[in-house]
C-alpha atoms as a PDB file:
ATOM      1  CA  UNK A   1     -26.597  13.012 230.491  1.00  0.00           C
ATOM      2  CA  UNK A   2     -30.220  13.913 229.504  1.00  0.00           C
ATOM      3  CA  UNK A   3     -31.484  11.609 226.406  1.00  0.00           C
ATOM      4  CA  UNK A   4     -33.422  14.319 224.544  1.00  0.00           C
ATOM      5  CA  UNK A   5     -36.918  12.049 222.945  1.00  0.00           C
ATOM      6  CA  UNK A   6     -39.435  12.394 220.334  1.00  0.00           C
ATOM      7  CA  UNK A   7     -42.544  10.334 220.354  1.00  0.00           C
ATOM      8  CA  UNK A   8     -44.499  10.210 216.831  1.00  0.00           C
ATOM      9  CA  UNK A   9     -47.864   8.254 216.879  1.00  0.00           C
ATOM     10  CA  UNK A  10     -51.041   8.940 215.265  1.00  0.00           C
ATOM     11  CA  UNK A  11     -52.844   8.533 218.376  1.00  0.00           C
ATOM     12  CA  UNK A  12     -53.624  11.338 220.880  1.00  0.00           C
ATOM     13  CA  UNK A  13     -53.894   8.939 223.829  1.00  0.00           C
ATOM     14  CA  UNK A  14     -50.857   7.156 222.883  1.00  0.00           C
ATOM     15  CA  UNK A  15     -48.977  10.655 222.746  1.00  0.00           C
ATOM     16  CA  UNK A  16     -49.978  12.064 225.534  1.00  0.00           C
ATOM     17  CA  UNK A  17     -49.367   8.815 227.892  1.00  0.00           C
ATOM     18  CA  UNK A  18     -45.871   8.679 226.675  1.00  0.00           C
ATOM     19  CA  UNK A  19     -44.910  11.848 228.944  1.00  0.00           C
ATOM     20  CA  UNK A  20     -45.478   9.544 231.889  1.00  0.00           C
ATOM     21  CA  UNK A  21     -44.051   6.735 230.573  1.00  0.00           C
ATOM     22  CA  UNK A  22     -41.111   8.144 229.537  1.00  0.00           C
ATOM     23  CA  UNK A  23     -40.231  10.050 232.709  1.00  0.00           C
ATOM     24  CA  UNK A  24     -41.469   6.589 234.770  1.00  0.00           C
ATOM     25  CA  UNK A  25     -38.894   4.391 232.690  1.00  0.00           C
ATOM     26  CA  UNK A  26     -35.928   6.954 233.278  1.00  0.00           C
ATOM     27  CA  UNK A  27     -34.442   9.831 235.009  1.00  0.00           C
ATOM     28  CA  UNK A  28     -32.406  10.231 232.352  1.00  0.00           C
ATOM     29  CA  UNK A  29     -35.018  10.617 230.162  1.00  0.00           C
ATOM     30  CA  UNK A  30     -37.156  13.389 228.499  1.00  0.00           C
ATOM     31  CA  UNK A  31     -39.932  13.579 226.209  1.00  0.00           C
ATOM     32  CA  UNK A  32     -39.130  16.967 224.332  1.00  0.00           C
ATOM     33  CA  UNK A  33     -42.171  16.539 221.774  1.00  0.00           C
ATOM     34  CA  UNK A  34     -44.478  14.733 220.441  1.00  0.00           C
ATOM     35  CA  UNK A  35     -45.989  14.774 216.420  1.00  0.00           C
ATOM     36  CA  UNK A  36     -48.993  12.960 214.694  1.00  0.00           C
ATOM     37  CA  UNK A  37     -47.384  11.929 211.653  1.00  0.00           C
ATOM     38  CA  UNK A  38     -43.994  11.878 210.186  1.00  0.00           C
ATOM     39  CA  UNK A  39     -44.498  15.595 208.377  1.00  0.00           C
ATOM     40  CA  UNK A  40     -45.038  17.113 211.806  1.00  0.00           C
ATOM     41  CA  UNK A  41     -41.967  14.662 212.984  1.00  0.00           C
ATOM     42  CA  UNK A  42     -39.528  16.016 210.386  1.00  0.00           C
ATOM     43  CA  UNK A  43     -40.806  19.709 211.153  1.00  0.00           C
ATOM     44  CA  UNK A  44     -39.748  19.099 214.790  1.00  0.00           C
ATOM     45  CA  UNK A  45     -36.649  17.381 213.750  1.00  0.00           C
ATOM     46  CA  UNK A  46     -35.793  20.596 211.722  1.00  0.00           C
ATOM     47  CA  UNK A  47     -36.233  22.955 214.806  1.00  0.00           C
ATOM     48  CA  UNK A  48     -35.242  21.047 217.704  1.00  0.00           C
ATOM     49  CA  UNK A  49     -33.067  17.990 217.614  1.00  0.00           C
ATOM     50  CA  UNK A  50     -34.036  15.485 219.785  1.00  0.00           C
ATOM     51  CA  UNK A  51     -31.713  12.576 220.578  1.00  0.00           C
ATOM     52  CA  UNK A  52     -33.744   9.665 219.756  1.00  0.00           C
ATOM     53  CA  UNK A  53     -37.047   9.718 217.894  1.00  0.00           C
ATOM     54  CA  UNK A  54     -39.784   6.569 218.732  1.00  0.00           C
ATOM     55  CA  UNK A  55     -41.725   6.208 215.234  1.00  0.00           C
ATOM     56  CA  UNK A  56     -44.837   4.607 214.709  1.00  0.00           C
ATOM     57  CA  UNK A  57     -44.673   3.398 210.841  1.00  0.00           C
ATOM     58  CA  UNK A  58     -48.792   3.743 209.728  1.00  0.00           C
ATOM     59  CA  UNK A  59     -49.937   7.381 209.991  1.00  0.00           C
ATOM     60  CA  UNK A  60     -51.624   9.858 207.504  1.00  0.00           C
ATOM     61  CA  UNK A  61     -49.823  12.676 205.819  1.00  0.00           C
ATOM     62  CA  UNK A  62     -46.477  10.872 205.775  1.00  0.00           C
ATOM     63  CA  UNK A  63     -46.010   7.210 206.886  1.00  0.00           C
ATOM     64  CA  UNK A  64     -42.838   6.361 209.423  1.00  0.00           C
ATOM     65  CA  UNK A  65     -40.798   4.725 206.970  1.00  0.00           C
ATOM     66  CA  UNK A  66     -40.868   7.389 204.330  1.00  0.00           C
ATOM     67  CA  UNK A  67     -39.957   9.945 208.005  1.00  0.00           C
ATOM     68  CA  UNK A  68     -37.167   7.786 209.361  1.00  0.00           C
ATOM     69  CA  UNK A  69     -35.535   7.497 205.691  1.00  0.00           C
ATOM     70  CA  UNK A  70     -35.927  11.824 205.739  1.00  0.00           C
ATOM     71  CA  UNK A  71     -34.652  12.122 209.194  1.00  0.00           C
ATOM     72  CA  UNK A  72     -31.751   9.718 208.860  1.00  0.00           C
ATOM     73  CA  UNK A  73     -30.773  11.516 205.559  1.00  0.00           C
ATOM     74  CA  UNK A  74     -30.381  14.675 206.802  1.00  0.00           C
ATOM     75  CA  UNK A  75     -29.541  13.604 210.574  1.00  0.00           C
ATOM     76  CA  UNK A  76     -28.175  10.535 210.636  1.00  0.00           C
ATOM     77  CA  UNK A  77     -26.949  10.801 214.633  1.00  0.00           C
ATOM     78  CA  UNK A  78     -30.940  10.891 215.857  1.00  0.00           C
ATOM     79  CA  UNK A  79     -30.912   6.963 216.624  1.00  0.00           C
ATOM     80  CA  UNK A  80     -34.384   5.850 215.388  1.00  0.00           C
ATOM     81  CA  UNK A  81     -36.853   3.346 216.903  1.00  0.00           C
ATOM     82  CA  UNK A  82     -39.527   1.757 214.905  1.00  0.00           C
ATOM     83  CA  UNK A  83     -42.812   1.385 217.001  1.00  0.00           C
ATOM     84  CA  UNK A  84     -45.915  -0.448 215.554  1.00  0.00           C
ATOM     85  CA  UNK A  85     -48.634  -3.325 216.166  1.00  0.00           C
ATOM     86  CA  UNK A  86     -47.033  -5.014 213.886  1.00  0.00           C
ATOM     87  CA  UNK A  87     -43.724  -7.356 214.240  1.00  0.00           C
ATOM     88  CA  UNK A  88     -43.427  -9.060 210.682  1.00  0.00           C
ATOM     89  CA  UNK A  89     -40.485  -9.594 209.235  1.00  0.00           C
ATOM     90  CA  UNK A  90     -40.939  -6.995 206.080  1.00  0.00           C
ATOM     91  CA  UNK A  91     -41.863  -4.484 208.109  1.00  0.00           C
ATOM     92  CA  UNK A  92     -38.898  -4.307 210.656  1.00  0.00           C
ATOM     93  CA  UNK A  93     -36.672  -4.479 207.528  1.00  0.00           C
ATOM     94  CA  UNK A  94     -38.096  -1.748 205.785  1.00  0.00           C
ATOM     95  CA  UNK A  95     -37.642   0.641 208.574  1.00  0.00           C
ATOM     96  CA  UNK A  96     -34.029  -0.838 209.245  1.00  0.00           C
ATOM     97  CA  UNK A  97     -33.641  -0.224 205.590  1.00  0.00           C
ATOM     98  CA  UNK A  98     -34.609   3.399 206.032  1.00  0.00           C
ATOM     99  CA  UNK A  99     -32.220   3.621 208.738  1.00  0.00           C
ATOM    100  CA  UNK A 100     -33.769   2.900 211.912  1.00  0.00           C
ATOM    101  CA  UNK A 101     -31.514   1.627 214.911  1.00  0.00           C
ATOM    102  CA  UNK A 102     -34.200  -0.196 216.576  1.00  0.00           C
ATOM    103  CA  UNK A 103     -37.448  -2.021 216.772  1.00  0.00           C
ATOM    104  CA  UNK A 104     -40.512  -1.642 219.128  1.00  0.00           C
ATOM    105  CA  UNK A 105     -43.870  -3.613 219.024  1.00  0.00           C
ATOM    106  CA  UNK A 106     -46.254  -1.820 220.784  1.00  0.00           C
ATOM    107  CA  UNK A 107     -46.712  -4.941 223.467  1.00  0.00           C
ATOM    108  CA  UNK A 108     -43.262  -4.242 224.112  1.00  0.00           C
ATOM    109  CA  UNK A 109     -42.375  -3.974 228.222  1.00  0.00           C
ATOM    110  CA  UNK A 110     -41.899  -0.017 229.978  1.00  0.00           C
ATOM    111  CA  UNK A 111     -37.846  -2.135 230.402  1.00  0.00           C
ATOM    112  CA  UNK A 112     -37.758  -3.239 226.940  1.00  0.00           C
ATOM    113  CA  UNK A 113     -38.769   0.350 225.652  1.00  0.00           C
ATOM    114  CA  UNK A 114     -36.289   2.081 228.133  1.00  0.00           C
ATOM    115  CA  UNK A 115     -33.351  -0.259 226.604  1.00  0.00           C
ATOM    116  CA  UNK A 116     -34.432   0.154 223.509  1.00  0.00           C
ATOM    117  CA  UNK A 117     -33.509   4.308 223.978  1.00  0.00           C
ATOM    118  CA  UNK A 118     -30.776   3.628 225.827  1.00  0.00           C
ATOM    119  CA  UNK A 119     -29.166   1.552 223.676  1.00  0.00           C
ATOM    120  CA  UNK A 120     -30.522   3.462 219.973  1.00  0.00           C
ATOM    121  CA  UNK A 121     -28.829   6.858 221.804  1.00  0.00           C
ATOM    122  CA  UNK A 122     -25.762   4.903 222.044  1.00  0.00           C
ATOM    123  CA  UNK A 123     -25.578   3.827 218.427  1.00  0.00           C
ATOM    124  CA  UNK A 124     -26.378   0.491 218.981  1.00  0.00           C
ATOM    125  CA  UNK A 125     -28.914  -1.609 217.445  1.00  0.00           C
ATOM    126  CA  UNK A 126     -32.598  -2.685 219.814  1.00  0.00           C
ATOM    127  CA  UNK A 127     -34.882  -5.212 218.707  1.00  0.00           C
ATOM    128  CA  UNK A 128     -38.093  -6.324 220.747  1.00  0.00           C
ATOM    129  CA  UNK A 129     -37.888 -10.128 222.012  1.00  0.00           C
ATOM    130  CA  UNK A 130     -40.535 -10.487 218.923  1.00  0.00           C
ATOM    131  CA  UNK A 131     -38.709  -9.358 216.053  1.00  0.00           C
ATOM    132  CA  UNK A 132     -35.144  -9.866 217.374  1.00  0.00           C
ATOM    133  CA  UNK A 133     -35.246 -13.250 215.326  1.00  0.00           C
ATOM    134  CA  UNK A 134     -34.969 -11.561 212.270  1.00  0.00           C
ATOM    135  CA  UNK A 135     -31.543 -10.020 213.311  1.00  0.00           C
ATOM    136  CA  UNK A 136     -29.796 -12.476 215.090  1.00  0.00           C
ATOM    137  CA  UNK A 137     -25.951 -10.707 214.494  1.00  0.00           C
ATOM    138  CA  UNK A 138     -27.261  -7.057 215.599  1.00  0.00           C
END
């Protein structure tokens, strides 16, 4: 089965690597779009569903946290993954909080990211070696 993806980062390089990556990591796996902020991200998520959305949390127009708690809302199947520099501890919360399945810092592995997808599109919880502490039961 095809996992359908979304990447949403404010950075162009960052967006377009991701097509690589994500068909490197995976066979299963397809990048189906990607958006600059979490406006363009809900937009896309309006049109085309994707299966499993990668969110970065700071971005102009509409920050990840404020996307993922739209998304999961209104579309509470797309599993979400938080993606960002940062790992502290308020940070993962919030976008658990706002209904994110997962948690990606961006020094994360090309394994730990394909995990991450597999298990978000599976409904289970993902949490990057560095913030896993946080949620020791998930």
């Amino acid at each position: 089965m095809e996992i359908k993806v979304l990447f949403v980062d404010d950075h162009e390089l960052l967006r377009e690597a991701m097509q690589d990556i994500i068909e490197h990591i995976g066979s299963d796996l397809k990048l189906i779009g990607v958006a600059a902020n979490g406006k363009e991200a809900l937009d896309f998520v309006n049109n085309q569903k994707p299966d499993v959305i990668i969110m970065d949390i700071d971005m102009p127009v509409m920050n990840g946290i404020d996307a993922t708690r739209e998304i999961n809302s209104h579309y509470p199947d797309v599993g979400i993954i938080g993606y960002s520099m940062c790992g502290e501890r308020w940070r993962v919360e919030d976008m658990v909080e706002a209904g994110a399945k997962g948690y990606l810092v961006k020094t994360a592995t090309l394994e730990e990211l394909n995990d991450a997808i597999q298990k978000v599109f599976k409904g289970e919880y993902f949490f990057t070696k560095d913030v896993a502490k946080y949620f020791p039961l998930q």
